[in-house]
N, C-alpha and C. Protein backbone atom coordinates (compact mmCIF):
# COMPACT_ATOMS: atom_id res chain seq x y z
N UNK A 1 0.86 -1.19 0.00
CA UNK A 1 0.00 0.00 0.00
C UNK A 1 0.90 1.24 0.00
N UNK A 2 0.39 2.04 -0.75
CA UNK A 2 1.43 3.36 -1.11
C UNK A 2 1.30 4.27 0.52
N UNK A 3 2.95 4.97 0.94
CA UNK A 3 2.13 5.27 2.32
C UNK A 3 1.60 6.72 2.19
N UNK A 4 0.93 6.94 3.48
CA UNK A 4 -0.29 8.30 3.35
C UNK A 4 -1.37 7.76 2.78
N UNK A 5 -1.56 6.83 2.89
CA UNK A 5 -2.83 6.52 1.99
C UNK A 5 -3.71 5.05 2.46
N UNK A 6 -4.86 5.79 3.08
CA UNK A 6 -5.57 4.58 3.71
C UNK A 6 -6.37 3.47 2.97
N UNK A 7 -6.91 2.54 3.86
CA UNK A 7 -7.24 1.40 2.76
C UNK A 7 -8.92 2.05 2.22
N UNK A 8 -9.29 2.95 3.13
CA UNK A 8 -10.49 3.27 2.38
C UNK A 8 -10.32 4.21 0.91
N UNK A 9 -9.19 4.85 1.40
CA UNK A 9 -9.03 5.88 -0.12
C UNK A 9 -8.71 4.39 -1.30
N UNK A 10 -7.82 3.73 -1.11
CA UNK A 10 -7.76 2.77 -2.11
C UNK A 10 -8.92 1.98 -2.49
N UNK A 11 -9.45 2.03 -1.70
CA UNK A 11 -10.66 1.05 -2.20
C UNK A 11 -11.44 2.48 -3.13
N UNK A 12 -11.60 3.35 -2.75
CA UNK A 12 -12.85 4.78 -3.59
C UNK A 12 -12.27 5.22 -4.58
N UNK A 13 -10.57 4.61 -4.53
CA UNK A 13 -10.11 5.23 -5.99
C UNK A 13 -9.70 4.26 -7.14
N UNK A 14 -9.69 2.62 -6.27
CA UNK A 14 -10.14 1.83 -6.98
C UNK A 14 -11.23 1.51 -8.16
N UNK A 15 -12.50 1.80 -7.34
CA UNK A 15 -13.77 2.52 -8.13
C UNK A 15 -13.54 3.03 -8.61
N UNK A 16 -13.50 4.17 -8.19
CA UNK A 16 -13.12 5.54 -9.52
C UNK A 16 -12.73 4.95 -10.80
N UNK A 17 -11.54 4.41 -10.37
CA UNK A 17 -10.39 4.09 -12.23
C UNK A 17 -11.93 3.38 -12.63
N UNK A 18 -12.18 2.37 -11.73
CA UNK A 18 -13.63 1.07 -12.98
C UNK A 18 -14.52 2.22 -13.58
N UNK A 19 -14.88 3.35 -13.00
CA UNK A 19 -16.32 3.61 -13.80
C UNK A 19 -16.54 5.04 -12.84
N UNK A 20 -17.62 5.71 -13.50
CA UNK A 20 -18.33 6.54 -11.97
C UNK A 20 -19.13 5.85 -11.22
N UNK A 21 -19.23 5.60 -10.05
CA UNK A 21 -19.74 5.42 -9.28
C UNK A 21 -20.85 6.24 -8.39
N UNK A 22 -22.24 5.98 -7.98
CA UNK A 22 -22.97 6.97 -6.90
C UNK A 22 -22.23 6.42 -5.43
N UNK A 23 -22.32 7.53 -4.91
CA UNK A 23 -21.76 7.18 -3.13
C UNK A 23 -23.14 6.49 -2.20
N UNK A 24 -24.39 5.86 -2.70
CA UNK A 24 -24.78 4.87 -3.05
C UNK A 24 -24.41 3.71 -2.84
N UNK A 25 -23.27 3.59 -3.88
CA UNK A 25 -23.09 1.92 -4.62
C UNK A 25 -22.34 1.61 -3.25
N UNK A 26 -21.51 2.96 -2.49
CA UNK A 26 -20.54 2.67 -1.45
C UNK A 26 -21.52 2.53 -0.69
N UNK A 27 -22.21 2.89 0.17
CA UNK A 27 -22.87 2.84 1.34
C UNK A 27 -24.77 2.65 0.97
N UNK A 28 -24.80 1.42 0.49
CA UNK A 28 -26.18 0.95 -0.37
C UNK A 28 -26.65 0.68 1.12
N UNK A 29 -28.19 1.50 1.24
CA UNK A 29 -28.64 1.60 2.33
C UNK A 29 -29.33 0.47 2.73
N UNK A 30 -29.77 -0.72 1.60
CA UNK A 30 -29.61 -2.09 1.90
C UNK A 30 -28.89 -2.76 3.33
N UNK A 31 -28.25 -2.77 3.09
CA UNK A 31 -26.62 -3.45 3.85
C UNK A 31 -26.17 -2.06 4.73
N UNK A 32 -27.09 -2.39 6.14
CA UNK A 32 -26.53 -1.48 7.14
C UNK A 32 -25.20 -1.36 7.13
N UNK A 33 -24.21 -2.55 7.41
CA UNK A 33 -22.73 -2.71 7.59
C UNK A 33 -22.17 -1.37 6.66
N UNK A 34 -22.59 -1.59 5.48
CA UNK A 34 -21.94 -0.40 4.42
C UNK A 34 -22.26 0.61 4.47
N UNK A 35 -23.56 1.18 5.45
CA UNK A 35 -23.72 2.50 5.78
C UNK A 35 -22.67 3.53 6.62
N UNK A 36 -22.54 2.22 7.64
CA UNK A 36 -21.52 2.05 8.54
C UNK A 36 -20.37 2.76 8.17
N UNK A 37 -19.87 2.21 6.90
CA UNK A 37 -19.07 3.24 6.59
C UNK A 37 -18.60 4.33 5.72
N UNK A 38 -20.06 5.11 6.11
CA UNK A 38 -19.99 6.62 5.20
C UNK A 38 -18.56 7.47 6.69
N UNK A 39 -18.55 7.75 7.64
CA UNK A 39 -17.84 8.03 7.87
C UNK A 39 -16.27 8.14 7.42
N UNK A 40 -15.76 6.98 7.24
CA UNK A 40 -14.20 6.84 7.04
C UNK A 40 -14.29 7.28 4.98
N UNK A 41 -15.71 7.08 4.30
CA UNK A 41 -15.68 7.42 3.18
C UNK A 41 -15.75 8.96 2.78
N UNK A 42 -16.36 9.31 4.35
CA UNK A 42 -15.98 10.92 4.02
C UNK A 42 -14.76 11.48 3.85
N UNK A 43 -13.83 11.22 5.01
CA UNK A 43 -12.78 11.52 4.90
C UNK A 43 -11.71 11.18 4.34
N UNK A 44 -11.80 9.91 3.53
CA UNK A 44 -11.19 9.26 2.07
C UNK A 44 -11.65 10.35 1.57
N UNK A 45 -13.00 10.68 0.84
CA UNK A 45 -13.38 11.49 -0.57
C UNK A 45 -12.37 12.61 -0.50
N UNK A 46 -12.89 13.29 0.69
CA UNK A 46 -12.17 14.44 1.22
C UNK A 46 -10.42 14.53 0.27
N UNK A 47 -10.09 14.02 0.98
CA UNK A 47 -8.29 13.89 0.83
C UNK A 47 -8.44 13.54 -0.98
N UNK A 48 -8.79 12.66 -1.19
CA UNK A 48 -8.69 11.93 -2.86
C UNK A 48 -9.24 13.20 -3.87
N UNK A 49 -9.79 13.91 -3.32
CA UNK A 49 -10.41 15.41 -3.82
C UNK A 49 -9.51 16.62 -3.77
N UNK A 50 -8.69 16.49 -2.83
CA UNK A 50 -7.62 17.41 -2.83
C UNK A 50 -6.53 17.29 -3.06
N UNK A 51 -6.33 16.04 -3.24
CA UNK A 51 -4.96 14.97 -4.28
C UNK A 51 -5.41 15.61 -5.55
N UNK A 52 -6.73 15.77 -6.00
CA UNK A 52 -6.93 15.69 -7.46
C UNK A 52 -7.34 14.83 -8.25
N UNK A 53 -7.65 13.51 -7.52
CA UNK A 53 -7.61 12.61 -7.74
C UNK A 53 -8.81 12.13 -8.77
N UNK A 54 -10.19 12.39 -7.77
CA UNK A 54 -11.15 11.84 -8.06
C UNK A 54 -11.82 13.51 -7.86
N UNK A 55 -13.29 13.52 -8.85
CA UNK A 55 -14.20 14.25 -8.85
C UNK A 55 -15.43 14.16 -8.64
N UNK A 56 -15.84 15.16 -8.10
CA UNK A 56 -17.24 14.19 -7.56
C UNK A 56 -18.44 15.33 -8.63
N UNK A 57 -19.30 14.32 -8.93
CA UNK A 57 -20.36 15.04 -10.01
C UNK A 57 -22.08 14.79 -9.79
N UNK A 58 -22.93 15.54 -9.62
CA UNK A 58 -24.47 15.01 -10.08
C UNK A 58 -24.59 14.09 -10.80
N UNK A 59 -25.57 13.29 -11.21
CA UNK A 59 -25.88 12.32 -12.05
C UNK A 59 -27.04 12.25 -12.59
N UNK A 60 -27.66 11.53 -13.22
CA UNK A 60 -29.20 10.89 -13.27
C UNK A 60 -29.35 9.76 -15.01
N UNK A 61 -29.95 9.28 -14.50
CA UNK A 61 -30.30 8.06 -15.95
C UNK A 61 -31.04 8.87 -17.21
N UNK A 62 -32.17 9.14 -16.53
CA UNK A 62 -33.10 9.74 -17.56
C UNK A 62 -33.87 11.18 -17.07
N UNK A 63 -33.47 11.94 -18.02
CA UNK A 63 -32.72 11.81 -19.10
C UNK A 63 -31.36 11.58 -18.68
N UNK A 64 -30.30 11.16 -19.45
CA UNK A 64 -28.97 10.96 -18.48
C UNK A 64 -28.29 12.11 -18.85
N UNK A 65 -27.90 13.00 -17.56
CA UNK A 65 -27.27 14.11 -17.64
C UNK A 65 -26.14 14.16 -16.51
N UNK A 66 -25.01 15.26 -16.35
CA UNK A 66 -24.38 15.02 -15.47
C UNK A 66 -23.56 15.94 -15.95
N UNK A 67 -23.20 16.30 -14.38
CA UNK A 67 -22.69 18.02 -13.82
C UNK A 67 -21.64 17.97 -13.04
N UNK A 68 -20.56 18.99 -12.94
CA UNK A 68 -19.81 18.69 -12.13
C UNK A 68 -20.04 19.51 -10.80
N UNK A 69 -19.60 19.17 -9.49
CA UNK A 69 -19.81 19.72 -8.35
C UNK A 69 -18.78 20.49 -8.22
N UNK A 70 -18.96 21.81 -7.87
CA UNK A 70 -17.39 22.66 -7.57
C UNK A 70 -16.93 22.40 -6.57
N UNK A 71 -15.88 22.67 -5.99
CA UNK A 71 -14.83 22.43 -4.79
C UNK A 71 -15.99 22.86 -3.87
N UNK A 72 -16.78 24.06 -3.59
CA UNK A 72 -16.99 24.91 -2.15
C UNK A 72 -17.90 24.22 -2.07
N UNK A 73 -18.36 23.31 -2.90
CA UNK A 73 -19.78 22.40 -2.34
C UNK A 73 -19.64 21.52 -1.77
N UNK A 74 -18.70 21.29 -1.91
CA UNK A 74 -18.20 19.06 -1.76
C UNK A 74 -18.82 18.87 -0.13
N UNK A 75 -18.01 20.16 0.55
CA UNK A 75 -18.30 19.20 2.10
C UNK A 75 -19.57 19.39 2.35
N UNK A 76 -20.57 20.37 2.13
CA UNK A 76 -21.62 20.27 2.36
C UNK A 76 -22.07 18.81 1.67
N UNK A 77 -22.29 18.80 0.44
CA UNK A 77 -22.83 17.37 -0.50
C UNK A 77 -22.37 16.25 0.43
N UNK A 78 -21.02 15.82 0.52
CA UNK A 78 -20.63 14.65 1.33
C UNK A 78 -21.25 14.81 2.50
N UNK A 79 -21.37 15.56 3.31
CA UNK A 79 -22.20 15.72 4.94
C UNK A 79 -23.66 15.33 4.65
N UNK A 80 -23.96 15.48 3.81
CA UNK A 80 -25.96 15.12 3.37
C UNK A 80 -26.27 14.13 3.29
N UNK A 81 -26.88 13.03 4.24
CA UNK A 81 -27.09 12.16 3.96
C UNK A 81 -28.15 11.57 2.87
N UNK A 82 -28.68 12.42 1.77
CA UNK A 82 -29.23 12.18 0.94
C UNK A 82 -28.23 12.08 -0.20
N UNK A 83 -27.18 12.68 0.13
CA UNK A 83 -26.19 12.28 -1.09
C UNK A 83 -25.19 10.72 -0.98
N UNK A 84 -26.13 9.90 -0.03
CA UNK A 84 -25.39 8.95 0.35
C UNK A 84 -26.43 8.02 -0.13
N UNK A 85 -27.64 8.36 -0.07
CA UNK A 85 -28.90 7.34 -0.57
C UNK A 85 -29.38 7.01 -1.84
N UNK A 86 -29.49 5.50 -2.15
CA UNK A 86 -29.97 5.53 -3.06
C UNK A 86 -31.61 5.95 -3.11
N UNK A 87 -31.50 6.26 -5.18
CA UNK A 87 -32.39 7.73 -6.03
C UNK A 87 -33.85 6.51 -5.95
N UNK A 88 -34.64 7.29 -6.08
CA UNK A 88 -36.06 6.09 -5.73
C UNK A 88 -36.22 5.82 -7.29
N UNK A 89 -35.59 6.60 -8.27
CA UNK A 89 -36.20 7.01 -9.37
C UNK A 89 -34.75 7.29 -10.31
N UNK A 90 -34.74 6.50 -11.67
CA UNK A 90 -33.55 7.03 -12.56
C UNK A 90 -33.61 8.35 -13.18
N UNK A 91 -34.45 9.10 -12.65
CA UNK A 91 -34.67 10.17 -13.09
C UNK A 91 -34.45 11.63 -12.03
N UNK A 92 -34.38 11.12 -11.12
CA UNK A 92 -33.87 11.82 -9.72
C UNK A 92 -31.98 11.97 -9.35
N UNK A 93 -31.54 13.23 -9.46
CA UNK A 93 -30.17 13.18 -9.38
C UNK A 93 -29.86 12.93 -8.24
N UNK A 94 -28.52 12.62 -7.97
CA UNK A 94 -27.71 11.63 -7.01
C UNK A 94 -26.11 12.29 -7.09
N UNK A 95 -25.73 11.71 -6.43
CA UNK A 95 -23.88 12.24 -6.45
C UNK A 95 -23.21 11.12 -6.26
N UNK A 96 -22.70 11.25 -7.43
CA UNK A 96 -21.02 9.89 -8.07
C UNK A 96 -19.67 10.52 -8.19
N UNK A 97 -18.91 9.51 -8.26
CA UNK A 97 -17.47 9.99 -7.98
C UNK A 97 -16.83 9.26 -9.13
N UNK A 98 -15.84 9.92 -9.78
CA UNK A 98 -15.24 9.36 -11.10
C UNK A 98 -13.39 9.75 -11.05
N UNK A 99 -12.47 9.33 -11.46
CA UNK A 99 -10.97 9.37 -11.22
C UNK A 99 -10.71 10.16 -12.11
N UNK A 100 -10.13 11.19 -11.90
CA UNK A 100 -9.20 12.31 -12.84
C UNK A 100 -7.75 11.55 -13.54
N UNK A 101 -7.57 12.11 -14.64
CA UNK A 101 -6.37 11.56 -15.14
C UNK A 101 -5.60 11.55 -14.19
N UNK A 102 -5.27 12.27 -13.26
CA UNK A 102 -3.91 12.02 -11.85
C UNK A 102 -4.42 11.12 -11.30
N UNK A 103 -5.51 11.04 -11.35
CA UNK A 103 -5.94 9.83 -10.29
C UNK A 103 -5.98 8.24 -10.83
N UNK A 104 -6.09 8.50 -12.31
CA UNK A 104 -5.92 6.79 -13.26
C UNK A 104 -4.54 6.65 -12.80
N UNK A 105 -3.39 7.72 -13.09
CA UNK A 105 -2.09 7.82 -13.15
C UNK A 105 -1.64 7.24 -11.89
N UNK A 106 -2.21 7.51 -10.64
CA UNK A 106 -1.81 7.36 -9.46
C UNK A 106 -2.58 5.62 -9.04
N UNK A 107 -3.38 5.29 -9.53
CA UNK A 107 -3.89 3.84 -9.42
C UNK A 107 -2.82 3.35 -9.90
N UNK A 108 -2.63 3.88 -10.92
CA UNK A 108 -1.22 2.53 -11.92
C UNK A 108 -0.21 2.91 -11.10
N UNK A 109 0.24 3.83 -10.62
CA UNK A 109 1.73 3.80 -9.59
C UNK A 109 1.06 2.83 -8.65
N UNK A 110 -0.01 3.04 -7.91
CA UNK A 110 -0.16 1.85 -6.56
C UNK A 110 0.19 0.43 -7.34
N UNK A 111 -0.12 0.23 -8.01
CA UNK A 111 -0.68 -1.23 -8.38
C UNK A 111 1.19 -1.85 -8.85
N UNK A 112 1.75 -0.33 -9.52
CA UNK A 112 3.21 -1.07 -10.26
C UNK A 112 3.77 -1.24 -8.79
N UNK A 113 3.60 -0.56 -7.76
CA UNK A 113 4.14 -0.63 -6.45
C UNK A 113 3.99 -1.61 -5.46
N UNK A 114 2.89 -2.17 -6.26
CA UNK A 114 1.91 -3.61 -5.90
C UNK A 114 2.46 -4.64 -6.72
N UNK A 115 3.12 -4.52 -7.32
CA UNK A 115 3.33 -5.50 -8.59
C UNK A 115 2.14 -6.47 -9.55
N UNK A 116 0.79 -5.19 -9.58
CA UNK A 116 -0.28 -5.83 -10.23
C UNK A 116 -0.59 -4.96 -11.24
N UNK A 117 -1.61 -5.87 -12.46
CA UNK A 117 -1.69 -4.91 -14.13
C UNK A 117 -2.72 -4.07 -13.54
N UNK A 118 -2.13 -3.16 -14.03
CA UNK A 118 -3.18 -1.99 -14.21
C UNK A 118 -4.19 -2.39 -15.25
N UNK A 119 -6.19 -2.18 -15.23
CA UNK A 119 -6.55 -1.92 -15.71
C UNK A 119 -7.03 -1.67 -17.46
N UNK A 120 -6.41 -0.40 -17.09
CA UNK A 120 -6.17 0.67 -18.55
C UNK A 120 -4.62 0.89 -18.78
């Protein structure tokens, strides 16, 4: 594990590189256990956001549109626990998190540091 860097950020920036993700898929209100840990995912996003890493954006299916969130919003959005729930409706926006080129860049350093294939 690269150091400064906890196993929750690796796991959210793991995601990231696969796809965008809703903060949702992390803490699916299904599965109390994974609610459990919106905490330590706050303060992963947090840091992986100010690395540069990952960006966090609105979403929705239908119509499928999608926005980016500016910096002065983030901590409010991450503190909301509606931005943690899943949308009743594909048509209702939500907040996902997706990896910035530094942040694909910085998966493939963990992983060569790991001695595993990157991905992409």
């Amino acid at each position: 594990m690269a150091s400064g860097f906890s196993e929750t950020e690796r796991e959210l920036l793991e995601m990231a590189f696969e796809d965008r993700y809703g903060l949702f898929e992390y803490a699916n209100s299904n599965f109390p256990e994974d609610a459990a840990r919106i905490p330590a995912a706050l303060i992963a996003l947090r840091g992986l956001i100010q690395r540069g890493w990952v960006t966090l954006v609105r979403f929705k299916h239908i119509p499928e549109a999608e926005e980016l969130i500016d910096d002065g919003a983030v901590d409010a959005i991450l503190a909301d626990p509606r931005a943690w729930a899943l949308p009743a409706e594909l048509s209702e926006w939500t907040v996902g998190f997706y990896a910035t080129p530094d942040g694909i860049e910085a998966m493939n350093r963990i992983w060569a540091e790991e001695k595993q294939q990157p991905l992409q």
